[in-house]
PDB file of N, CA and C in Angstrom:
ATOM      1  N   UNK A   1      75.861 128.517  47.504  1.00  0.00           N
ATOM      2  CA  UNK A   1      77.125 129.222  47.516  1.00  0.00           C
ATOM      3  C   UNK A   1      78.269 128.209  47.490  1.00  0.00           C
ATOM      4  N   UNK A   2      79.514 128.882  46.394  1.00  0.00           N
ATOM      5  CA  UNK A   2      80.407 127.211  46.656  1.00  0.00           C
ATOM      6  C   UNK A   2      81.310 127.827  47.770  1.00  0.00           C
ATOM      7  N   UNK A   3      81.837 126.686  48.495  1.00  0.00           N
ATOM      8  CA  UNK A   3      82.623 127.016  49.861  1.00  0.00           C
ATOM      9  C   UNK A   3      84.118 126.395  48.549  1.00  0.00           C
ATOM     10  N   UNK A   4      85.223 126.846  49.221  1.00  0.00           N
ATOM     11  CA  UNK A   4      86.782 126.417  48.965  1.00  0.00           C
ATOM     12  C   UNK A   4      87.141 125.424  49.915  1.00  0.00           C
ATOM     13  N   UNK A   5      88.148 124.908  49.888  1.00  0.00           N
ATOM     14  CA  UNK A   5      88.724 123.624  51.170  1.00  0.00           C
ATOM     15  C   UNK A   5      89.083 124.860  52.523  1.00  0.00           C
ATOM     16  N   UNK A   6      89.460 126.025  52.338  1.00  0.00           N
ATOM     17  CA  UNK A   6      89.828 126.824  53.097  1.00  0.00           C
ATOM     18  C   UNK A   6      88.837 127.280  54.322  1.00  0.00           C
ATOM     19  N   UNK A   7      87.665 127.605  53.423  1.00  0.00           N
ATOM     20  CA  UNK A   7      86.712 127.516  54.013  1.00  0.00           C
ATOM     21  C   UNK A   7      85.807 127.143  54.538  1.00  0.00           C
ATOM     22  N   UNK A   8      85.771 125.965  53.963  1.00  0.00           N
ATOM     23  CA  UNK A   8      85.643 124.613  54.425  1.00  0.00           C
ATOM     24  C   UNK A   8      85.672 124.317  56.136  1.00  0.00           C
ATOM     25  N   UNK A   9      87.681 124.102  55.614  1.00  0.00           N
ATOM     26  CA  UNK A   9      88.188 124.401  56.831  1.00  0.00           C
ATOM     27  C   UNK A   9      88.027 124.964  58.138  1.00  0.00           C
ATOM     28  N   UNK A  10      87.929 126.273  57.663  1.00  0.00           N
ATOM     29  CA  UNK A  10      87.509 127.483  58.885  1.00  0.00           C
ATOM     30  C   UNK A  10      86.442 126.939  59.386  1.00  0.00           C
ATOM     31  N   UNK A  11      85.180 126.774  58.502  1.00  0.00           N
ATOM     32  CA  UNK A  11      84.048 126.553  59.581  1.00  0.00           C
ATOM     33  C   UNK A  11      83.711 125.678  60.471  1.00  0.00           C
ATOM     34  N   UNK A  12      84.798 124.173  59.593  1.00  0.00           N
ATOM     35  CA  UNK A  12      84.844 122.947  61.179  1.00  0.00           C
ATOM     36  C   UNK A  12      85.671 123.350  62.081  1.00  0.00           C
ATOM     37  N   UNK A  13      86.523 124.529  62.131  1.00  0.00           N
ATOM     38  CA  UNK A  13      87.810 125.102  63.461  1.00  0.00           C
ATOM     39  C   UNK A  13      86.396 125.497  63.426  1.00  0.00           C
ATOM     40  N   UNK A  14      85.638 126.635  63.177  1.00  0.00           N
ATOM     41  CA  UNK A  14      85.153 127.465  64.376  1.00  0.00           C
ATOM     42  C   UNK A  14      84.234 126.494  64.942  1.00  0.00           C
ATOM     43  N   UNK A  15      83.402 125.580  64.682  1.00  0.00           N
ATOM     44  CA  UNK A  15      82.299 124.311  64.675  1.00  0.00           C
ATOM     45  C   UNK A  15      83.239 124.180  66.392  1.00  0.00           C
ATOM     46  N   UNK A  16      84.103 123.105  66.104  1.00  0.00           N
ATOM     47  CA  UNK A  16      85.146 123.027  67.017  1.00  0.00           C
ATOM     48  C   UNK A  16      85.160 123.876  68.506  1.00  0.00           C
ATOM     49  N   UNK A  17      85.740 124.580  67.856  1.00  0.00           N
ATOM     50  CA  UNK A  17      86.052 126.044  69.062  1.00  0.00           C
ATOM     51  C   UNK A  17      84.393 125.901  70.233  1.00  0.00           C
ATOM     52  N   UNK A  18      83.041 126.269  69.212  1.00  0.00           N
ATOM     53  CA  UNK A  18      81.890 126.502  69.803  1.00  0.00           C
ATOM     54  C   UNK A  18      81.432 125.649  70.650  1.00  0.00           C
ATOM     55  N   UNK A  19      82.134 124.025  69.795  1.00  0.00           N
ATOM     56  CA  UNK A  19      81.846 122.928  70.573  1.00  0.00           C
ATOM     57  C   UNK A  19      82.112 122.693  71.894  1.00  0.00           C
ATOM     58  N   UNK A  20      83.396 123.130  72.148  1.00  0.00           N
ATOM     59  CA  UNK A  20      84.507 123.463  73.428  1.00  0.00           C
ATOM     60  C   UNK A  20      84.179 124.448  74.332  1.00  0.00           C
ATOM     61  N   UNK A  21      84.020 125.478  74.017  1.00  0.00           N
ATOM     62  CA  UNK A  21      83.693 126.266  74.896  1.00  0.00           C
ATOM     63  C   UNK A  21      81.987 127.158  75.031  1.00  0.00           C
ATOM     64  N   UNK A  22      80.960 126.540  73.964  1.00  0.00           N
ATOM     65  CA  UNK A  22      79.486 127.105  74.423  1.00  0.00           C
ATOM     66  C   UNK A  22      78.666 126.886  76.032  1.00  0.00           C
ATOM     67  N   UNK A  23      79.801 126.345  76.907  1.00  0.00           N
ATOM     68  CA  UNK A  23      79.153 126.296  78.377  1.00  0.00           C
ATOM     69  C   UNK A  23      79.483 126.909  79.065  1.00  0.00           C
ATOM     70  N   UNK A  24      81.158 127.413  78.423  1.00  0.00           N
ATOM     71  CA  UNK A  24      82.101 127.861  79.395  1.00  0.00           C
ATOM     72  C   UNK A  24      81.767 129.499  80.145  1.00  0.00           C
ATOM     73  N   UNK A  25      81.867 129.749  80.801  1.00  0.00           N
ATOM     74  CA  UNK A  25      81.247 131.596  81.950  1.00  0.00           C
ATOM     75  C   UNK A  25      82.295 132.404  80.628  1.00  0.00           C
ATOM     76  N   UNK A  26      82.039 133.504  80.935  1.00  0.00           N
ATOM     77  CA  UNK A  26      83.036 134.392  79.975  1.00  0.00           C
ATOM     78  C   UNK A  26      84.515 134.404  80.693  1.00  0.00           C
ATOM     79  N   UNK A  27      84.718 134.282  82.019  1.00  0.00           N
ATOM     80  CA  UNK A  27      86.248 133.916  82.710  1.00  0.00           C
ATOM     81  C   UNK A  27      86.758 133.085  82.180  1.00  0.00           C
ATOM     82  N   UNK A  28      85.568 131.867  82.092  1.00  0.00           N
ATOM     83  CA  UNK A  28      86.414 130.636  81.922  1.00  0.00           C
ATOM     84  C   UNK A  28      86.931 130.925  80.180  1.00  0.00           C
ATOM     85  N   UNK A  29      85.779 131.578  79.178  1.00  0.00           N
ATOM     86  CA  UNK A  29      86.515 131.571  77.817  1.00  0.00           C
ATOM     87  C   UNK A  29      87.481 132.540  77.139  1.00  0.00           C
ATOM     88  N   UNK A  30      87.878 133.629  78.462  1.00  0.00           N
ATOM     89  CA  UNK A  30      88.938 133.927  78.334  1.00  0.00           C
ATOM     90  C   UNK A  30      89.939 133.830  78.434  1.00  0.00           C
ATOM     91  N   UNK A  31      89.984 132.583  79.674  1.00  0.00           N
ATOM     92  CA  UNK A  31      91.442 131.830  79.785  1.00  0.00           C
ATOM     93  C   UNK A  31      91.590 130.195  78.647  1.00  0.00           C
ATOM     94  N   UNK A  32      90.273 130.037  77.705  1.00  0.00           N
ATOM     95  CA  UNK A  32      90.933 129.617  77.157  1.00  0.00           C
ATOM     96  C   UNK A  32      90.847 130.288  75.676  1.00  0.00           C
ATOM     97  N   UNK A  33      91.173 131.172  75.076  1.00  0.00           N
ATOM     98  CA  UNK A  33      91.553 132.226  73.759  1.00  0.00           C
ATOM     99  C   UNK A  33      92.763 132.801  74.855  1.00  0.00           C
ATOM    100  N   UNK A  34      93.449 132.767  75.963  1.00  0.00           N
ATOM    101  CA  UNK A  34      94.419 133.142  76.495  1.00  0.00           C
ATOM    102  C   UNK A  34      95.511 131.989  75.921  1.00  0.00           C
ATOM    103  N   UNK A  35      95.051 131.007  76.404  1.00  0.00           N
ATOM    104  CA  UNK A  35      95.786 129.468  76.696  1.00  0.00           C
ATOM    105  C   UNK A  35      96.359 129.543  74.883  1.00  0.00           C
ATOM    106  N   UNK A  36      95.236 129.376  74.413  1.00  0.00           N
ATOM    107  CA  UNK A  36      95.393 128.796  73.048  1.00  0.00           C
ATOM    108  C   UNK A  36      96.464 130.041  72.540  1.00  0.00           C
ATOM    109  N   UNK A  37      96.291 131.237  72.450  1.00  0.00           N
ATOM    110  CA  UNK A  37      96.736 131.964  72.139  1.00  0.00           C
ATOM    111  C   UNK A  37      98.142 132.079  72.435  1.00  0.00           C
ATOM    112  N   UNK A  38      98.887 131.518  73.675  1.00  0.00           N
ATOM    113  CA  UNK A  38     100.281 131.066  74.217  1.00  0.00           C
ATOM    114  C   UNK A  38     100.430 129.617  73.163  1.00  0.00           C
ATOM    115  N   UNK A  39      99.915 128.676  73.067  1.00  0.00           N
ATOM    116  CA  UNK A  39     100.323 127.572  72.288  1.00  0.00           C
ATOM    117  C   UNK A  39     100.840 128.277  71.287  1.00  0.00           C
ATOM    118  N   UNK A  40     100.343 129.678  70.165  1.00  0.00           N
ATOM    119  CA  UNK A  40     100.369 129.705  69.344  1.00  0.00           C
ATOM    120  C   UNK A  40     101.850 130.322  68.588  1.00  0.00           C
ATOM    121  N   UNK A  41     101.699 131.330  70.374  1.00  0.00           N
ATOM    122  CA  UNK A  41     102.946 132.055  70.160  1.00  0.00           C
ATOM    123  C   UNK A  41     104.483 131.308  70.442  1.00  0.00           C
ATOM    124  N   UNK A  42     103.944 129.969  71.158  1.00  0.00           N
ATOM    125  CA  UNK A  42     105.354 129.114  71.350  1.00  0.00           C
ATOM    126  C   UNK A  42     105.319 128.575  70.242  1.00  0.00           C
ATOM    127  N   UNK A  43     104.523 127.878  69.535  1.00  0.00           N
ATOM    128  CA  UNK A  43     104.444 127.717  68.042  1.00  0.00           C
ATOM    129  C   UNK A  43     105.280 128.270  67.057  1.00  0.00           C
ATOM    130  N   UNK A  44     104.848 129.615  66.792  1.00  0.00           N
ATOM    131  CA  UNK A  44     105.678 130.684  66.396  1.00  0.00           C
ATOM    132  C   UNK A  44     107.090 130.912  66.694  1.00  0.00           C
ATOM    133  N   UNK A  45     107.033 130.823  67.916  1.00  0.00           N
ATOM    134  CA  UNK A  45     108.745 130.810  68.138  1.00  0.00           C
ATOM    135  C   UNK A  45     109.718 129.876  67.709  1.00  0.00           C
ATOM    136  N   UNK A  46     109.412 128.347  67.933  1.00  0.00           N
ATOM    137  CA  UNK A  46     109.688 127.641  67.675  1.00  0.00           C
ATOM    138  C   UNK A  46     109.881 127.655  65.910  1.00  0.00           C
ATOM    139  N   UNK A  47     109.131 127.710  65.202  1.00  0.00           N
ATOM    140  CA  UNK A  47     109.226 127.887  63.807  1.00  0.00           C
ATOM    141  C   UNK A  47     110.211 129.027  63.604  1.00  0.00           C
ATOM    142  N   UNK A  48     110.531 129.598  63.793  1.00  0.00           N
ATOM    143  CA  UNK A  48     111.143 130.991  63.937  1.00  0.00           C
ATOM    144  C   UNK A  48     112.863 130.415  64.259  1.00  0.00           C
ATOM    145  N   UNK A  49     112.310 129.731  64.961  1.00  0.00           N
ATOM    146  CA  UNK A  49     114.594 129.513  65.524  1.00  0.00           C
ATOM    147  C   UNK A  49     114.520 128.557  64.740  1.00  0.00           C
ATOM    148  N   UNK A  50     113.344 127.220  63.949  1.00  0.00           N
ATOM    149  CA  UNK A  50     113.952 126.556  62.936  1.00  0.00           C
ATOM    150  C   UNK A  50     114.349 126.610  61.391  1.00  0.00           C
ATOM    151  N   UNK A  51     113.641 128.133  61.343  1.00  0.00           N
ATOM    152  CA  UNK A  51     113.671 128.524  60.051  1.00  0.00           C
ATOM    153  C   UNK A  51     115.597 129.528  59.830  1.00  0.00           C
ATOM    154  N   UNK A  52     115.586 130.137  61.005  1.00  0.00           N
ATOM    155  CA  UNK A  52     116.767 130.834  61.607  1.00  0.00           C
ATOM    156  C   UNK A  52     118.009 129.350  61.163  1.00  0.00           C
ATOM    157  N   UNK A  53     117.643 128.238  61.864  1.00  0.00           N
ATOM    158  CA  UNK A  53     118.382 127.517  62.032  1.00  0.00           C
ATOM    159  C   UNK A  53     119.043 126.928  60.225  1.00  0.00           C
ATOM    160  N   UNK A  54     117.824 126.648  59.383  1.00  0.00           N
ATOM    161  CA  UNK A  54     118.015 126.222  58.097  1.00  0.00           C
ATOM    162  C   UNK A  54     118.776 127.275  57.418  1.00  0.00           C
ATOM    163  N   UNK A  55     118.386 129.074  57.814  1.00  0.00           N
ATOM    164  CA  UNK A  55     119.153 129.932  56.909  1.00  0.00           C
ATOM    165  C   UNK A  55     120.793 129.805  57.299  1.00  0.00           C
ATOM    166  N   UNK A  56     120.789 129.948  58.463  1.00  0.00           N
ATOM    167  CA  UNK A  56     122.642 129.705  59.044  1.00  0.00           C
ATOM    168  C   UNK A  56     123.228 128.501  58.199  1.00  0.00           C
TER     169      UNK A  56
END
């Protein structure tokens, strides 16, 4: 099957992810898909007031 760079991609993030958390209790891997999930949204924000900032 041919993979794309995209997909590629995806499967060393999820590789990643499994690597990180396959020990973790289900508490513990919900606080971190919590955690990460706040990085993402300050992320977001941040892009958001600089994109705001370039249209002004």
């Amino acid at each position: 099957m041919f993979e794309t760079s995209a997909m590629a991609e995806l499967h060393k993030i999820r590789e990643q992810i499994y690597e990180e958390t396959k020990n973790m209790s289900d508490e513990e891997f919900i606080e971190f898909i919590r955690k990460e999930a706040e990085k993402v949204k300050e992320e977001m924000r941040l892009l958001k007031e600089e994109t705001r900032k370039q249209v002004n």
